[in-house]
PDB file of N, CA and C in Angstrom:
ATOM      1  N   UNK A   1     -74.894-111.264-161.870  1.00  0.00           N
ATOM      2  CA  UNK A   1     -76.342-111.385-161.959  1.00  0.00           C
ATOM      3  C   UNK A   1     -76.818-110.602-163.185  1.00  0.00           C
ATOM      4  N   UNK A   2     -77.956-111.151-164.334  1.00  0.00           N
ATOM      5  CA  UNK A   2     -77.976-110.610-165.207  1.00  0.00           C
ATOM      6  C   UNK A   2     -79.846-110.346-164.976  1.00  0.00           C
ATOM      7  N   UNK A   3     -79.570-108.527-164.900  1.00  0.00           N
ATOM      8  CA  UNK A   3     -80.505-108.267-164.572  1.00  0.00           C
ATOM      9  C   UNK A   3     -81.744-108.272-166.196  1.00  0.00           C
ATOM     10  N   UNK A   4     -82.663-108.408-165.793  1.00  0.00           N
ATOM     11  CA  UNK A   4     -83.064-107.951-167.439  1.00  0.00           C
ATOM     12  C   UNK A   4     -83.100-105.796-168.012  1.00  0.00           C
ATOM     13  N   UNK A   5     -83.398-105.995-169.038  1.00  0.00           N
ATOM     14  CA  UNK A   5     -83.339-104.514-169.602  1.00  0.00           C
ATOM     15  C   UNK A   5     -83.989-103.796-168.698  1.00  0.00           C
ATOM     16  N   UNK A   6     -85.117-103.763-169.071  1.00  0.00           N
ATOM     17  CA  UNK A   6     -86.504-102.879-167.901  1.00  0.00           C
ATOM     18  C   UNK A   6     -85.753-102.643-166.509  1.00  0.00           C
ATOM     19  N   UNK A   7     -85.576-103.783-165.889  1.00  0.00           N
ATOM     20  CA  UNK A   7     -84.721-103.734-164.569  1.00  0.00           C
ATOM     21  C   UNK A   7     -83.730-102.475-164.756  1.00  0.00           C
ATOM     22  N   UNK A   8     -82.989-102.962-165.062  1.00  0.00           N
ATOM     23  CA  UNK A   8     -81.826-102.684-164.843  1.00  0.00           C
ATOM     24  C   UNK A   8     -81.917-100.804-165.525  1.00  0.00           C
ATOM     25  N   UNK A   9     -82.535-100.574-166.406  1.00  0.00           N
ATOM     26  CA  UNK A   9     -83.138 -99.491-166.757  1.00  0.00           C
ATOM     27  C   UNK A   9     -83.553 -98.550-165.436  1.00  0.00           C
ATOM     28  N   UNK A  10     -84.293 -98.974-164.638  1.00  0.00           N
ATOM     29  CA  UNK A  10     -85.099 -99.214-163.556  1.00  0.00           C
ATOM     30  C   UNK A  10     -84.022 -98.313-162.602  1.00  0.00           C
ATOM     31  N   UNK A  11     -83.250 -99.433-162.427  1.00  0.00           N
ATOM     32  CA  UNK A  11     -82.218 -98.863-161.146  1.00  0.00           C
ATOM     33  C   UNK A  11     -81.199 -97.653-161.383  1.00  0.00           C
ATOM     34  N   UNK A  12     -81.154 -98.014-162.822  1.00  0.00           N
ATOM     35  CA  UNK A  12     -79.842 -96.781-163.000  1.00  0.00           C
ATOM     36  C   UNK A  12     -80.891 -95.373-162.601  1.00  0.00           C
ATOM     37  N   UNK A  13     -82.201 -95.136-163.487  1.00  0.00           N
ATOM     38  CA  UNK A  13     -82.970 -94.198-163.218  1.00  0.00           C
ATOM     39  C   UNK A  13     -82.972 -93.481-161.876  1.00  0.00           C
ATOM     40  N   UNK A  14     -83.254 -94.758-160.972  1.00  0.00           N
ATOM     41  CA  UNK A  14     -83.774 -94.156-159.803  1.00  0.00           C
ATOM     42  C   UNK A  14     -82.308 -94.159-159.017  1.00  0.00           C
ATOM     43  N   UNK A  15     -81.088 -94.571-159.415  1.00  0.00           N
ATOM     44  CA  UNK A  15     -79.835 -93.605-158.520  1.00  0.00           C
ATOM     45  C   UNK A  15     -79.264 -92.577-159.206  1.00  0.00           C
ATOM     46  N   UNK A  16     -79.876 -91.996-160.156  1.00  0.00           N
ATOM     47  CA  UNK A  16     -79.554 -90.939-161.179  1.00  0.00           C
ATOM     48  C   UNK A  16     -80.759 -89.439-160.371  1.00  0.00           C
ATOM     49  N   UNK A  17     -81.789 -90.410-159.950  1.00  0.00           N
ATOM     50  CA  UNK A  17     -83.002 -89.412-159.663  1.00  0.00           C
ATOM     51  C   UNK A  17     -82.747 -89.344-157.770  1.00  0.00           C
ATOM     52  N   UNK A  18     -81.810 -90.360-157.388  1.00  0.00           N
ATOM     53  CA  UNK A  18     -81.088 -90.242-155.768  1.00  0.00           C
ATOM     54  C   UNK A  18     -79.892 -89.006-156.297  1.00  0.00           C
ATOM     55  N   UNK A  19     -79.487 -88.660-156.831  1.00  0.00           N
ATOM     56  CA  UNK A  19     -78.382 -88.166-157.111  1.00  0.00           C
ATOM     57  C   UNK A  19     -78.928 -86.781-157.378  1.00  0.00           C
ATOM     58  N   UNK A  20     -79.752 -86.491-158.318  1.00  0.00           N
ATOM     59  CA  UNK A  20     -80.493 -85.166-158.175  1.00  0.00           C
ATOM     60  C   UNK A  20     -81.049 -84.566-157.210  1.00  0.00           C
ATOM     61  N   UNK A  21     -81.584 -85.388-156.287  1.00  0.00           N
ATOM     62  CA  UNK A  21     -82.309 -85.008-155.188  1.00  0.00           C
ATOM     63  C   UNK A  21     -81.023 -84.395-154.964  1.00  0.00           C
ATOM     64  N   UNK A  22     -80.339 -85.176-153.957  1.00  0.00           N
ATOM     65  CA  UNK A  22     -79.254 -85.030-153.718  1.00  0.00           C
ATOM     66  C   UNK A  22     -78.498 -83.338-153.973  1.00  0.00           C
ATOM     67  N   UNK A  23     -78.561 -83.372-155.399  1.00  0.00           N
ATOM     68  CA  UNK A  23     -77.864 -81.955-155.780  1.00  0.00           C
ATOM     69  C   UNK A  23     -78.911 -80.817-155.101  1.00  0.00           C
ATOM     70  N   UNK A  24     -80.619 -81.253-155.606  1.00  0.00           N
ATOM     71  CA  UNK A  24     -81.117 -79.921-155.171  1.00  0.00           C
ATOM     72  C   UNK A  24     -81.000 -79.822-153.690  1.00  0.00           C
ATOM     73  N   UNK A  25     -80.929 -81.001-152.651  1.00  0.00           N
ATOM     74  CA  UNK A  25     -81.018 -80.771-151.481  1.00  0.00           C
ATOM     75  C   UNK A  25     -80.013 -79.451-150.743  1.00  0.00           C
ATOM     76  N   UNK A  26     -78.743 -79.230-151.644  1.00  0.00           N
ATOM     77  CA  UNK A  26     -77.430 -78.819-151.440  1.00  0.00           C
ATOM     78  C   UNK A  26     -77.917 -77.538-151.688  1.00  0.00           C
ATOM     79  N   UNK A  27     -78.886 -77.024-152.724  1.00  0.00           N
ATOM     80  CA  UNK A  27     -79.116 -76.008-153.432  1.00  0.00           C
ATOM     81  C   UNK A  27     -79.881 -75.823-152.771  1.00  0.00           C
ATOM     82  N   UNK A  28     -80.469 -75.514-151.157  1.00  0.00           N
ATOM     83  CA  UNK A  28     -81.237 -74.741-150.425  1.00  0.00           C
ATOM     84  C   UNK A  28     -81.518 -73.187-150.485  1.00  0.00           C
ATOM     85  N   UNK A  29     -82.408 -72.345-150.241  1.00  0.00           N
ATOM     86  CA  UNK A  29     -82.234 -71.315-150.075  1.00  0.00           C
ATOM     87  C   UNK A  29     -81.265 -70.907-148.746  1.00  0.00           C
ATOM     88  N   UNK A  30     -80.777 -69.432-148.297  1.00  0.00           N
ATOM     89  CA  UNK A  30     -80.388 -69.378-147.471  1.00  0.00           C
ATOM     90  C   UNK A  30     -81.515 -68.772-146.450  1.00  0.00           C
ATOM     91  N   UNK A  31     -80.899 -68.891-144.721  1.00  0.00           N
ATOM     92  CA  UNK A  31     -81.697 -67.841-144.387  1.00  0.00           C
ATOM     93  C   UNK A  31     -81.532 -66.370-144.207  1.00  0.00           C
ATOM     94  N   UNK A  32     -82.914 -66.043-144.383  1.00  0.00           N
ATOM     95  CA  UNK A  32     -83.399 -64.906-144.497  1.00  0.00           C
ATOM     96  C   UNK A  32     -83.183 -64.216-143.034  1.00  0.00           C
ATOM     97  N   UNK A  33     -82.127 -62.859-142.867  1.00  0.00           N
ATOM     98  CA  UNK A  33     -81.960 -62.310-141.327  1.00  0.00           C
ATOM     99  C   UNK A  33     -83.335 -61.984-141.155  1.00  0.00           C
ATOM    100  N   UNK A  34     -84.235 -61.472-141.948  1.00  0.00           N
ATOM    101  CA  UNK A  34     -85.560 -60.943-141.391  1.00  0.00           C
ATOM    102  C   UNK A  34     -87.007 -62.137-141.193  1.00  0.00           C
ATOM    103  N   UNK A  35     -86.154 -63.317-140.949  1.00  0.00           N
ATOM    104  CA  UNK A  35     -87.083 -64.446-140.765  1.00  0.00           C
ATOM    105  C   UNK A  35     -87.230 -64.164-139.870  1.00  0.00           C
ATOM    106  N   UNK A  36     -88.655 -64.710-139.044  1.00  0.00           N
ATOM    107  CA  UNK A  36     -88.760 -64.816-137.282  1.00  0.00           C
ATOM    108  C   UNK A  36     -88.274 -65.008-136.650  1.00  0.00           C
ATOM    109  N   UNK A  37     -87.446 -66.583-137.081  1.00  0.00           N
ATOM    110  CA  UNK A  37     -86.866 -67.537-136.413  1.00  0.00           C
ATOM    111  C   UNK A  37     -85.426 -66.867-136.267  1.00  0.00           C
ATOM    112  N   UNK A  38     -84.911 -66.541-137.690  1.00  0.00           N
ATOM    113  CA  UNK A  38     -83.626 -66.092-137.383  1.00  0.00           C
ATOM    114  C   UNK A  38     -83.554 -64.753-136.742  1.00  0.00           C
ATOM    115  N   UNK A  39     -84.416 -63.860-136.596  1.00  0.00           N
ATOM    116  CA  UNK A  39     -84.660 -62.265-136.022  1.00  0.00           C
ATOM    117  C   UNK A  39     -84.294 -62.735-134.241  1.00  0.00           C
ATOM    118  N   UNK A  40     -85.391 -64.446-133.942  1.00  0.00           N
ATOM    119  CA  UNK A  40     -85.791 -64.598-132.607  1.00  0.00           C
ATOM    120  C   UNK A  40     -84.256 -64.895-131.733  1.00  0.00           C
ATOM    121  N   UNK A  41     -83.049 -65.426-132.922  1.00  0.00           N
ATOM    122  CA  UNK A  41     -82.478 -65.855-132.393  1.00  0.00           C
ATOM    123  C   UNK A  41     -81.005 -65.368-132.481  1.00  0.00           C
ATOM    124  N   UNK A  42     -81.147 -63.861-133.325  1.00  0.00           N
ATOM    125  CA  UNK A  42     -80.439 -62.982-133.693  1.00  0.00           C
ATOM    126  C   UNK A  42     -79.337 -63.358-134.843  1.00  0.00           C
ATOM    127  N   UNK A  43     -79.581 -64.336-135.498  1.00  0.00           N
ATOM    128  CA  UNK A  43     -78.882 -64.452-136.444  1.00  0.00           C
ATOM    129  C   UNK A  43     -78.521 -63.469-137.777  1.00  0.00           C
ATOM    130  N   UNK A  44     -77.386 -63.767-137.845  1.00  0.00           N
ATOM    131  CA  UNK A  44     -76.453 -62.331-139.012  1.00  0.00           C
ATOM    132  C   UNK A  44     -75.532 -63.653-139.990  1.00  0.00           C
ATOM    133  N   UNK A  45     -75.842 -63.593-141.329  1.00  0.00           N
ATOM    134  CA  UNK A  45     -74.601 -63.944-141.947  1.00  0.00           C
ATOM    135  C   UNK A  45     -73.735 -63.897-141.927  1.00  0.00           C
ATOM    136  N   UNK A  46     -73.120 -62.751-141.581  1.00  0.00           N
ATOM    137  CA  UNK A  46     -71.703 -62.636-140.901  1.00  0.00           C
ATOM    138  C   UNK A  46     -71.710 -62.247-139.520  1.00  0.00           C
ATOM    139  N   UNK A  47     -71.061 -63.219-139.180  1.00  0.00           N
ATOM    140  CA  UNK A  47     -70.655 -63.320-138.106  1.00  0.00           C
ATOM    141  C   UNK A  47     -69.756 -61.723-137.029  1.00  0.00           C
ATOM    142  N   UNK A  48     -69.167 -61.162-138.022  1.00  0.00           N
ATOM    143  CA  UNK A  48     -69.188 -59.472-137.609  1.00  0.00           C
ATOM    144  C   UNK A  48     -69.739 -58.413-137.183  1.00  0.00           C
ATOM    145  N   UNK A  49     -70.980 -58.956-137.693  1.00  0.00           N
ATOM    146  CA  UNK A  49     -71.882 -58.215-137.400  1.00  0.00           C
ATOM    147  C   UNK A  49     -72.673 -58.018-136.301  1.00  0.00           C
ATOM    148  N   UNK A  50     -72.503 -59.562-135.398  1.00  0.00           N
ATOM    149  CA  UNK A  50     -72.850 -59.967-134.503  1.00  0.00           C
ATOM    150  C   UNK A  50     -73.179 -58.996-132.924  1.00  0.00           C
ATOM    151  N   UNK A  51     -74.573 -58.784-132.588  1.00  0.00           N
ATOM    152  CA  UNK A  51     -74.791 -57.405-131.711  1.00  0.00           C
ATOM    153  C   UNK A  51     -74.074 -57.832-130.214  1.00  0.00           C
ATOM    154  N   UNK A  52     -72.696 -58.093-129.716  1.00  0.00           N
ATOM    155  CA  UNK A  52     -72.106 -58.489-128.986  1.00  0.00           C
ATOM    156  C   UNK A  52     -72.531 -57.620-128.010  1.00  0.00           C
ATOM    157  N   UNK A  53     -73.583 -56.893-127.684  1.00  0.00           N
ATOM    158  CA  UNK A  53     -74.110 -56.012-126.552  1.00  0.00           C
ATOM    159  C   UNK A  53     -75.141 -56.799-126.137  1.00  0.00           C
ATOM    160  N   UNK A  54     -76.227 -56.447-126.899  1.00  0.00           N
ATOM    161  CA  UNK A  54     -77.299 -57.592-126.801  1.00  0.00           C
ATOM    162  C   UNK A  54     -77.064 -59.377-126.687  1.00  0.00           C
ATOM    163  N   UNK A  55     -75.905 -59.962-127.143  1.00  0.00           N
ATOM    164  CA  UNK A  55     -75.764 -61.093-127.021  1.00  0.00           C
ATOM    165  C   UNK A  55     -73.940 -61.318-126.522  1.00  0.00           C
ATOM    166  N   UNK A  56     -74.577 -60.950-124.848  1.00  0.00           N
ATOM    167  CA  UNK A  56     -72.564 -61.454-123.978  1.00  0.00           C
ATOM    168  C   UNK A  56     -72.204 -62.692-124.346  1.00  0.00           C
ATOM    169  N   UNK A  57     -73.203 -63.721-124.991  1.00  0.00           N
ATOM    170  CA  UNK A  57     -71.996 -65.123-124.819  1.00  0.00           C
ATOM    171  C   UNK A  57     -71.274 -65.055-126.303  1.00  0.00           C
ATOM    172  N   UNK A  58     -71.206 -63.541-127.587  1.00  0.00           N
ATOM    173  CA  UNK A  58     -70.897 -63.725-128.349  1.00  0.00           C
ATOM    174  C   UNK A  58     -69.807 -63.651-128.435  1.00  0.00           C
ATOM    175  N   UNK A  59     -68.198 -64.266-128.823  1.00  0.00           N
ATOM    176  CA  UNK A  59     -67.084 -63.936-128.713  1.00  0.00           C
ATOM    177  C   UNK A  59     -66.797 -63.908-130.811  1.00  0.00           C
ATOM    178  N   UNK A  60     -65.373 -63.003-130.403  1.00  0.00           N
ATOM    179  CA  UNK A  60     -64.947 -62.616-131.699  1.00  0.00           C
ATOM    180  C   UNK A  60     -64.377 -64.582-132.657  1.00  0.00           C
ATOM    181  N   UNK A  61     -64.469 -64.835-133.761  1.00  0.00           N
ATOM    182  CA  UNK A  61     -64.466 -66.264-133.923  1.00  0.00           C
ATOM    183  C   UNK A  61     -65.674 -67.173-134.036  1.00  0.00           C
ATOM    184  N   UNK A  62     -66.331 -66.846-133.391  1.00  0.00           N
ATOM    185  CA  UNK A  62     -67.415 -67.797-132.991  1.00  0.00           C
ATOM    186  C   UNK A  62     -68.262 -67.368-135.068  1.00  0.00           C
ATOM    187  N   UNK A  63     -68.211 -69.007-135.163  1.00  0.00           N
ATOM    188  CA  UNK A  63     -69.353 -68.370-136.649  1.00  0.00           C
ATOM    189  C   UNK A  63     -70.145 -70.096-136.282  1.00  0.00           C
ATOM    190  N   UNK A  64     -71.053 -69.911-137.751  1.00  0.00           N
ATOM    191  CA  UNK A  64     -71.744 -70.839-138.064  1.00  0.00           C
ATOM    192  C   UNK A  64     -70.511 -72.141-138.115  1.00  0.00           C
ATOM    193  N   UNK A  65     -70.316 -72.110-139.075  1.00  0.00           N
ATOM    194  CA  UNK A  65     -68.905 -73.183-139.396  1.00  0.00           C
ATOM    195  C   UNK A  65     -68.431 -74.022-138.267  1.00  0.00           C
ATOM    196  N   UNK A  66     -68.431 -73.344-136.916  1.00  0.00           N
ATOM    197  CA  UNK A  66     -67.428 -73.504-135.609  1.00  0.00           C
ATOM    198  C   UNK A  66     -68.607 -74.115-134.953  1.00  0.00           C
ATOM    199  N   UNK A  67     -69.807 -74.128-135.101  1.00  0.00           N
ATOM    200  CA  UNK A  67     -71.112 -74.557-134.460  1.00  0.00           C
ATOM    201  C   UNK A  67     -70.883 -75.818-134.363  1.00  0.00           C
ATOM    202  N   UNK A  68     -71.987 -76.551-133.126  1.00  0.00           N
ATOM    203  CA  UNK A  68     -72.281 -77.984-133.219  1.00  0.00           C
ATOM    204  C   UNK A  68     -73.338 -78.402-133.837  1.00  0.00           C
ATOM    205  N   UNK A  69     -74.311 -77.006-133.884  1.00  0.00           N
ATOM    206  CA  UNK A  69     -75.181 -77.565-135.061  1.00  0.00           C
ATOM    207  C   UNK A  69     -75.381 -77.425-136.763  1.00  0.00           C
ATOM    208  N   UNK A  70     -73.907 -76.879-137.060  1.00  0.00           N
ATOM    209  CA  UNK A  70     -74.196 -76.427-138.087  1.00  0.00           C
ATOM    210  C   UNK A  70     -73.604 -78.046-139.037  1.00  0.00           C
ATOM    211  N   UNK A  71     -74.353 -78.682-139.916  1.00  0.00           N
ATOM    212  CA  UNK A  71     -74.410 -79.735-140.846  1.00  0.00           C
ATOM    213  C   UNK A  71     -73.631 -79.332-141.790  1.00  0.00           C
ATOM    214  N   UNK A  72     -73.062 -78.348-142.814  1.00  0.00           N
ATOM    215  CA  UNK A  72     -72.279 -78.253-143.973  1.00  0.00           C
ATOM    216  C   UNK A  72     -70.792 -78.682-143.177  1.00  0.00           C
ATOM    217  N   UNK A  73     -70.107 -79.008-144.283  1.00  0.00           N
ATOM    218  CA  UNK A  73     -68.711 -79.164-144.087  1.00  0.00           C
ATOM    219  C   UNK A  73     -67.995 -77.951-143.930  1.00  0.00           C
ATOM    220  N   UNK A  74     -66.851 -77.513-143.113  1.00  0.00           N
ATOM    221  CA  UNK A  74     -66.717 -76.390-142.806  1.00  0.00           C
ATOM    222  C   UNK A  74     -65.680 -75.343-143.991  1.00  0.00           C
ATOM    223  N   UNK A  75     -65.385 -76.033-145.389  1.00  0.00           N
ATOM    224  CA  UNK A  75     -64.717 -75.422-146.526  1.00  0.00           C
ATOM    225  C   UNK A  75     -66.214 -74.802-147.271  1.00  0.00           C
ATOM    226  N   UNK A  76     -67.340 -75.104-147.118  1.00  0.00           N
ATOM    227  CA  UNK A  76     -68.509 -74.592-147.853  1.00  0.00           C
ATOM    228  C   UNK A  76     -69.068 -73.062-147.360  1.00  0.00           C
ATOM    229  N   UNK A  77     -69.493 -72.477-147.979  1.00  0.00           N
ATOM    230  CA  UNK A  77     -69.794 -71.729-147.583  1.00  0.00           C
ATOM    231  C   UNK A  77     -71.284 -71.267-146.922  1.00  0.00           C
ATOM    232  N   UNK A  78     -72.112 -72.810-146.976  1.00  0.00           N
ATOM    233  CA  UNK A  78     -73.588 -72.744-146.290  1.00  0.00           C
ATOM    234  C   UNK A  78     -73.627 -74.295-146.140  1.00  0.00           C
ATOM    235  N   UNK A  79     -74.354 -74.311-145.150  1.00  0.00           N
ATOM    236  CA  UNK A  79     -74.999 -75.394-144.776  1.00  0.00           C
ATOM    237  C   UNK A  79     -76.377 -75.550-144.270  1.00  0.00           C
ATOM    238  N   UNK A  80     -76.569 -76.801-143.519  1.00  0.00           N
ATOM    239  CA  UNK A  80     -78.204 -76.789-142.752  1.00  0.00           C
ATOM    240  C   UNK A  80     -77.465 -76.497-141.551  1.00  0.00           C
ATOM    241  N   UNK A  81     -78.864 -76.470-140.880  1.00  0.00           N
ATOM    242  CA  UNK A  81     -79.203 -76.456-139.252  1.00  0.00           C
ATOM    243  C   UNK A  81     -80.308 -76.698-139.231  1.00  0.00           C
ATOM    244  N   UNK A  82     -80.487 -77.435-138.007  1.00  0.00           N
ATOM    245  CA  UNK A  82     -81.596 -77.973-137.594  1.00  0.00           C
ATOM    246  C   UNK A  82     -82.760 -76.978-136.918  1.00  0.00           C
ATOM    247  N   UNK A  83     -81.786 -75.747-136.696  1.00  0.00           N
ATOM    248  CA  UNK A  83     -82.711 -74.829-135.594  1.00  0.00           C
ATOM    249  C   UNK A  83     -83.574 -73.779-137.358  1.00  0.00           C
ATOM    250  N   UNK A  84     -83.070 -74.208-138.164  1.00  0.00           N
ATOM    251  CA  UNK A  84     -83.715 -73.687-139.937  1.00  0.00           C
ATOM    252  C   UNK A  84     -84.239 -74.751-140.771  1.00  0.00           C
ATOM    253  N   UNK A  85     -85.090 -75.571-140.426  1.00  0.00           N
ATOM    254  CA  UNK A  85     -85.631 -76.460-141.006  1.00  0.00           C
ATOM    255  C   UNK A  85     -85.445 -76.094-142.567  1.00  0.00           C
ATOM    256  N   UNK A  86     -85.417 -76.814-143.903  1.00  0.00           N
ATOM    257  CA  UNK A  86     -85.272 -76.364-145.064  1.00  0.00           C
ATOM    258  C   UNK A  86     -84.644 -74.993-145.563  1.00  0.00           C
ATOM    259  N   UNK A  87     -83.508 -74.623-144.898  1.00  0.00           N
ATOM    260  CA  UNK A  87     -82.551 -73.740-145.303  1.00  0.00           C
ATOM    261  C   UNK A  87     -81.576 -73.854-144.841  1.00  0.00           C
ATOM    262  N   UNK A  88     -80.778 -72.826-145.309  1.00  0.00           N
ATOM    263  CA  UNK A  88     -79.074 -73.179-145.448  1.00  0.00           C
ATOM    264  C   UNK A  88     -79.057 -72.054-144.539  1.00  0.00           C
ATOM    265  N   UNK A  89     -77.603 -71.793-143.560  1.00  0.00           N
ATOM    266  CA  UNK A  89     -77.570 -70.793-142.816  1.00  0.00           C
ATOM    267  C   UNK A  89     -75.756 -70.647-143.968  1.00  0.00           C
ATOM    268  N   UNK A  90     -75.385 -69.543-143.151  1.00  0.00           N
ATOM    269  CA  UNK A  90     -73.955 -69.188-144.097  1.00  0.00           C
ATOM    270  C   UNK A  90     -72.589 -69.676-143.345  1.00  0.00           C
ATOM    271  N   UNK A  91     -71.410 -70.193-143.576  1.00  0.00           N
ATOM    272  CA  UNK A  91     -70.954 -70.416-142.837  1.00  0.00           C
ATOM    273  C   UNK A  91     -70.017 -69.370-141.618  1.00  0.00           C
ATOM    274  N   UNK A  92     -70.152 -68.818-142.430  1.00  0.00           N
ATOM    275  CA  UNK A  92     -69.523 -67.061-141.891  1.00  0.00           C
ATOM    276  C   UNK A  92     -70.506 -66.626-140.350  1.00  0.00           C
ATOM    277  N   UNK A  93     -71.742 -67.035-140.592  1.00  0.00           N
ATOM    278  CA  UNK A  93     -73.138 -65.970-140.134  1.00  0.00           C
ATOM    279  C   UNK A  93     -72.888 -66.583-138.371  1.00  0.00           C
ATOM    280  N   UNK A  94     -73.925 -66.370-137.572  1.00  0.00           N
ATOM    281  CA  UNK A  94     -74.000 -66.603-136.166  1.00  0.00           C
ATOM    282  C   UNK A  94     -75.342 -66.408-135.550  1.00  0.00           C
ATOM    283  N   UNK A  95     -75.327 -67.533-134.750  1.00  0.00           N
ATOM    284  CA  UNK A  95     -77.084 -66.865-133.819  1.00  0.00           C
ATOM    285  C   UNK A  95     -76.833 -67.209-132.625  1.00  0.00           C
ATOM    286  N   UNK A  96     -77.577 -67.037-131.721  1.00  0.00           N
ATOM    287  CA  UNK A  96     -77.602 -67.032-130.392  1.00  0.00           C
ATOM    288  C   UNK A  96     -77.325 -68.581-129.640  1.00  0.00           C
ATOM    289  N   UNK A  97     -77.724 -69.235-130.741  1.00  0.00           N
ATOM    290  CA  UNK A  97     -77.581 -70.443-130.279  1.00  0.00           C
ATOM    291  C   UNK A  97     -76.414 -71.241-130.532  1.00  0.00           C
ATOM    292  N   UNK A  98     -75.715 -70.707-130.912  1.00  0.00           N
ATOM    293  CA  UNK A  98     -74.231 -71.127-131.117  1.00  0.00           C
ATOM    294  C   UNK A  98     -73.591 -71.862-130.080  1.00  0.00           C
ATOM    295  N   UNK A  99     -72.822 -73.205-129.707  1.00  0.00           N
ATOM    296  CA  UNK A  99     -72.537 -73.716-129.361  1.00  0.00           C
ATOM    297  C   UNK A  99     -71.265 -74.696-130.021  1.00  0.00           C
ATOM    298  N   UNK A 100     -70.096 -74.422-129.260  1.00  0.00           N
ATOM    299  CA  UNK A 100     -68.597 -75.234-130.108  1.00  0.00           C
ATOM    300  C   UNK A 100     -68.959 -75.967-130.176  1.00  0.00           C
ATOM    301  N   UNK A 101     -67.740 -76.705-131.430  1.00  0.00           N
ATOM    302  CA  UNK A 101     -67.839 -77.914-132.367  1.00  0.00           C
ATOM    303  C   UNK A 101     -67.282 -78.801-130.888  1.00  0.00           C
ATOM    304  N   UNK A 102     -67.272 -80.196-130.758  1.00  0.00           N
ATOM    305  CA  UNK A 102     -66.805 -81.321-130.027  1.00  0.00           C
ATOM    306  C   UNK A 102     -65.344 -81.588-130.966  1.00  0.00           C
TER     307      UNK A 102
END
């Protein structure tokens, strides 16, 4: 199919400008331990740190990475979550809401 110039101009643009998105989407901030959300739900970047007094269902192992909600692939070192709308949590880190991978 022979698209014309303009066209075809057209499309490369806008999967060049899918592709950027794309990159910045990856390039989230992380979260912040002194957010609300993450304070409410005791989240720590590392997972070591984790106040295993205050939180009994925490076991040694348990990180972000190992989560069911955590969205990054588990060689990265951040990803999303859904319980952090527009941020990255770490893959190391942990919150209360932690729940194994399936």
């Amino acid at each position: 199919m022979n698209l014309p110039l303009p066209r075809r101009v057209f499309l490369m643009t806008l999967a060049a400008t899918g592709a950027a998105l794309a990159s910045v989407a990856q390039a989230q901030a992380l979260v912040d331990e002194k957010d609300a959300q993450a304070a409410a739900l005791g989240y720590v970047a590392d997972a070591t740190r984790a106040d295993a007094k205050k939180y009994p269902k925490f076991a040694a192992g348990q990180n972000c990475a190992g989560c069911a909600l955590y969205q990054g692939k588990a060689a990265v070192k951040a990803g999303g979550c859904p319980l952090f709308a527009g941020k990255q949590v770490a893959g190391a880190g942990w919150c209360s809401a932690w729940a194994k991978k399936a």
